[in-house]
Protein backbone atom coordinates (compact mmCIF):
# COMPACT_ATOMS: atom_id res chain seq x y z
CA UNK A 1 183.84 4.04 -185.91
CA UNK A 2 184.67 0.29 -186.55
CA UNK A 3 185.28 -1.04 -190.04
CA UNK A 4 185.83 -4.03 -191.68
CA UNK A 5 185.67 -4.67 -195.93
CA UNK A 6 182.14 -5.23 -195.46
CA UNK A 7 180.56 -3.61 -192.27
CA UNK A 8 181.01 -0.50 -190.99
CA UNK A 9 179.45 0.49 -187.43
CA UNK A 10 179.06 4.03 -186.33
CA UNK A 11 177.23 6.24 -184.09
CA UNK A 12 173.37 6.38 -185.80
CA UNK A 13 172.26 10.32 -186.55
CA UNK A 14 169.00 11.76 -187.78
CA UNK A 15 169.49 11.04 -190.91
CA UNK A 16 169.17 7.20 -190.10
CA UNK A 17 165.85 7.30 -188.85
CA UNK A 18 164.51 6.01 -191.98
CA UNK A 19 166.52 2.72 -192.39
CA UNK A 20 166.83 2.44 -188.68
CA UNK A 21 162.49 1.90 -188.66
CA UNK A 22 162.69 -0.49 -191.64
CA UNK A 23 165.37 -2.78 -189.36
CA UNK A 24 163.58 -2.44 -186.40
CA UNK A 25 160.21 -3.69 -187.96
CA UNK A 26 161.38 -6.21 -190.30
CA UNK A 27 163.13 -7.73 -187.09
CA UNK A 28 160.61 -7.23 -184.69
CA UNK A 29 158.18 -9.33 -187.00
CA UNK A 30 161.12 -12.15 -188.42
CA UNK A 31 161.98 -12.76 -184.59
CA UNK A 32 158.39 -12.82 -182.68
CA UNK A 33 156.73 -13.99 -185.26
CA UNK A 34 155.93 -17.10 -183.30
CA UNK A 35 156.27 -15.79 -180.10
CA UNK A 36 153.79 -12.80 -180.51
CA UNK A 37 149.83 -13.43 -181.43
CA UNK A 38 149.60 -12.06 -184.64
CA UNK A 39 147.37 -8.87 -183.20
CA UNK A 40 150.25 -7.64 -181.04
CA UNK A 41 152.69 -8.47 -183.37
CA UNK A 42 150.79 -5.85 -185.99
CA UNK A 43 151.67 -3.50 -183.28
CA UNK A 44 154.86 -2.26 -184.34
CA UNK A 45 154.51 -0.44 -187.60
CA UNK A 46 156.95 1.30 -189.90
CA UNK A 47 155.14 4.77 -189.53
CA UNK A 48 155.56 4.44 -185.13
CA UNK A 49 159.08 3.38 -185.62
CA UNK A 50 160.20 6.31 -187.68
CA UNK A 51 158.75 8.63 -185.52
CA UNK A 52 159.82 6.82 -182.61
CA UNK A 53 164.13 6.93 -184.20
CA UNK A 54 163.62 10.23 -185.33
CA UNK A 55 162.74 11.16 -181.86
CA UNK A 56 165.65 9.41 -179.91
CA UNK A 57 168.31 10.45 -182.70
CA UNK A 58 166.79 13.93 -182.36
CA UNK A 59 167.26 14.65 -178.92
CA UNK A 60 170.13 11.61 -177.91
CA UNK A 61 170.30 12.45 -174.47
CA UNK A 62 173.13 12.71 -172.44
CA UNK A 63 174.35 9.18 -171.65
CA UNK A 64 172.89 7.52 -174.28
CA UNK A 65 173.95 6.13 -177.52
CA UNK A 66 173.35 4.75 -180.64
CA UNK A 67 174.90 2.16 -183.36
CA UNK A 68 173.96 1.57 -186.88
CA UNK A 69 175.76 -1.10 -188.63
CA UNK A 70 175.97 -0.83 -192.75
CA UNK A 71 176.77 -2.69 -195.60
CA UNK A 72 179.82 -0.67 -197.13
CA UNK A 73 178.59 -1.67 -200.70
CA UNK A 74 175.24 0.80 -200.43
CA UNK A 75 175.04 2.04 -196.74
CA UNK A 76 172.42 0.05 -196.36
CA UNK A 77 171.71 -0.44 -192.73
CA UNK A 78 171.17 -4.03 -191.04
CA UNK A 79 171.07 -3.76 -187.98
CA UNK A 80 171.66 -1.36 -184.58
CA UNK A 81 171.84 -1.21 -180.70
CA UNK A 82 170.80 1.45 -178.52
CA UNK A 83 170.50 2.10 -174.98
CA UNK A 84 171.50 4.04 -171.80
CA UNK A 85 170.61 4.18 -168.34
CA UNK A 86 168.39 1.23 -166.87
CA UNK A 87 164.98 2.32 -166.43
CA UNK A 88 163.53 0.40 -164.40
CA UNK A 89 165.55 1.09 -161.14
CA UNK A 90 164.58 -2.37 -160.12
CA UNK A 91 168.23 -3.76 -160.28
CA UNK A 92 171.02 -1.80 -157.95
CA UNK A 93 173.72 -3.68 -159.65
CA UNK A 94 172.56 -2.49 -163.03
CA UNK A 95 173.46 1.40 -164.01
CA UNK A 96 173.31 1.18 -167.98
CA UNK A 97 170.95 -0.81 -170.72
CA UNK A 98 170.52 -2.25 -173.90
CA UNK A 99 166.84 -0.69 -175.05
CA UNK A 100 167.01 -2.02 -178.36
CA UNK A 101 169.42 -4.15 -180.42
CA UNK A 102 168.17 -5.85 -183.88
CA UNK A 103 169.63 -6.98 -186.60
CA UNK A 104 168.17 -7.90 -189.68
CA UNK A 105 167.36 -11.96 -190.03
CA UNK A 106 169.91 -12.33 -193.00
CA UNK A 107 172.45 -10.94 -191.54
CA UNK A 108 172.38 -13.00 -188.22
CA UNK A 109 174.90 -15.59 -186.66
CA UNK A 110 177.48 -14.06 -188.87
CA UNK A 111 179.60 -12.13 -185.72
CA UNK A 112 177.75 -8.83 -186.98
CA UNK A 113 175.87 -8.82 -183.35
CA UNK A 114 178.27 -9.31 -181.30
CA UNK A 115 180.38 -6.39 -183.25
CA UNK A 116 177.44 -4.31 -182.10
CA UNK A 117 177.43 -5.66 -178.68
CA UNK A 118 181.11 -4.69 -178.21
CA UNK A 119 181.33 -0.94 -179.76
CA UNK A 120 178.20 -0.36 -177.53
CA UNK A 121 179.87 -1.64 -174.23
CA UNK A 122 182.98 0.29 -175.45
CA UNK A 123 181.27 3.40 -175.08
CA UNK A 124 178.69 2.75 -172.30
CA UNK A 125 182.10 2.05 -170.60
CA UNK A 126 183.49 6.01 -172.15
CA UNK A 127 180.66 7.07 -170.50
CA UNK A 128 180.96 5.84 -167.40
CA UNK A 129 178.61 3.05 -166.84
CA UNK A 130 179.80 -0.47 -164.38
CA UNK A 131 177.25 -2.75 -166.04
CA UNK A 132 174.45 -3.39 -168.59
CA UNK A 133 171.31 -5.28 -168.59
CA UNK A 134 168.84 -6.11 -171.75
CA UNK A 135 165.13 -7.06 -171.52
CA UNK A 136 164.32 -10.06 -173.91
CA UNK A 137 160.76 -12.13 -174.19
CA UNK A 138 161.26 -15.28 -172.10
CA UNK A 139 160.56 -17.89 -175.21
CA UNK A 140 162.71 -15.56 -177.18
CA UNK A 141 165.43 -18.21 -178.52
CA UNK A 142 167.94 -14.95 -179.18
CA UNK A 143 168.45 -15.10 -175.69
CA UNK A 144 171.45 -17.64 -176.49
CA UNK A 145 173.41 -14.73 -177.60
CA UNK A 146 173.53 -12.95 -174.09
CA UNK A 147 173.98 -16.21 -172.82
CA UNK A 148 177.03 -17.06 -175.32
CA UNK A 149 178.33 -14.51 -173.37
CA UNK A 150 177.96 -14.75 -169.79
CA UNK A 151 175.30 -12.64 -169.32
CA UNK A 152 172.66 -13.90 -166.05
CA UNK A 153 169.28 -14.39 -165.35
CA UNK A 154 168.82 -11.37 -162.79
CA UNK A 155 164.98 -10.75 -162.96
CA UNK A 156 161.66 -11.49 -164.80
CA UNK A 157 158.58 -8.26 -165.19
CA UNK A 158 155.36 -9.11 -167.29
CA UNK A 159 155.04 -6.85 -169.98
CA UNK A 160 152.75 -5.53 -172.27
CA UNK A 161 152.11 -5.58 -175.81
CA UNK A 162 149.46 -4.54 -178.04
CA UNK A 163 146.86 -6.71 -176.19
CA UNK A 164 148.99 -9.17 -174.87
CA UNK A 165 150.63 -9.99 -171.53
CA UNK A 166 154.15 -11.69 -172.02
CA UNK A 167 157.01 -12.28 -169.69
CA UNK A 168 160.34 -10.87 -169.87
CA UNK A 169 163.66 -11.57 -168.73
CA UNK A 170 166.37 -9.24 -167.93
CA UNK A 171 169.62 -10.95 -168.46
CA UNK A 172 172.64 -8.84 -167.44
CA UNK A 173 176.59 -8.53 -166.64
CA UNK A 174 177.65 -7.26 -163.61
CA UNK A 175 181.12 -5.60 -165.42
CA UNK A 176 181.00 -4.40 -168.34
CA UNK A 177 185.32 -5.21 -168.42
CA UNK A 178 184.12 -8.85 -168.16
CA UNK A 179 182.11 -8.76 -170.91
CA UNK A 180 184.26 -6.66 -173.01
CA UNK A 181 187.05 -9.52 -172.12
CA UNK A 182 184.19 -12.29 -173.77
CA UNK A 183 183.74 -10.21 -176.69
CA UNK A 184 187.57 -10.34 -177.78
């Protein structure tokens, strides 16, 4: 667990399913809101998301993890990262993943995501993992963070969504030491 006066991030359980949906669609719509048509972006709804988290926290599998982050004033969760092994098997260099990581708009460019970014490498390192990788929607202007630190351009997939085709890129580091060394 990491702490500061405000924040506190810590491994997400069950019982965060609830908050974890409301984060994860609030963001979703706040950040591809013009990147999205409005159709696809209609998609993602609270009642998929909860089942979705409640799901994952359920049955975490081995080599995966979760992080909420929470306002110590009410608990209130605003954000989280979660990932594990790359799925794709596309990218030899790549063994672990970033499947999700959002953060609710008001609490963004305050440090907060890069907090998460570092307690998640932290343990994908704990569990053994040389690298990570993170799919993001090419127009997606979030991509700065990854690229604030270091993380390349390895690869590009079309994806779908809803009804839409989009492109995404995977941007990744090759160590996850080197990126632990960016995040200090």
């Amino acid at each position: 667990m990491e702490e500061n006066q405000l924040f506190t991030i810590r491994k997400g359980n069950l019982g965060d399913a609830d908050q974890i949906a409301n984060v994860h669609v609030s963001s979703w719509k706040s950040t591809y809101k013009e990147l999205l048509d409005e159709k696809d972006l209609s998609n993602i709804t609270y009642e998929n998301r909860k089942t979705l988290w409640e799901t994952i926290l359920k049955i975490q599998k081995q080599g995966q993890c979760t992080y909420i982050i929470q306002r110590n004033q009410d608990d209130k969760i605003v954000g989280f990262v979660s990932g594990g092994p790359e799925r794709t098997k596309n990218f030899n260099h790549f063994d672990g993943e970033i499947h999700t990581i959002y953060l609710l708009e008001e609490y963004q460019k305050q440090g907060l995501g890069a907090r998460l970014l570092k307690v998640f490498a932290e343990q994908m390192k704990t569990l053994g993992y040389q690298s990570i990788l993170v799919w993001v929607i090419t127009q997606n202007p979030s991509s700065r963070f990854y690229e604030r630190y270091e993380a390349k351009p390895i690869g590009t997939e079309k994806v779908t969504i809803g009804e839409g085709t989009y492109q995404e890129t995977a941007y990744g580091w090759q160590s996850i030491d080197d990126l632990l060394q960016r995040l200090d």
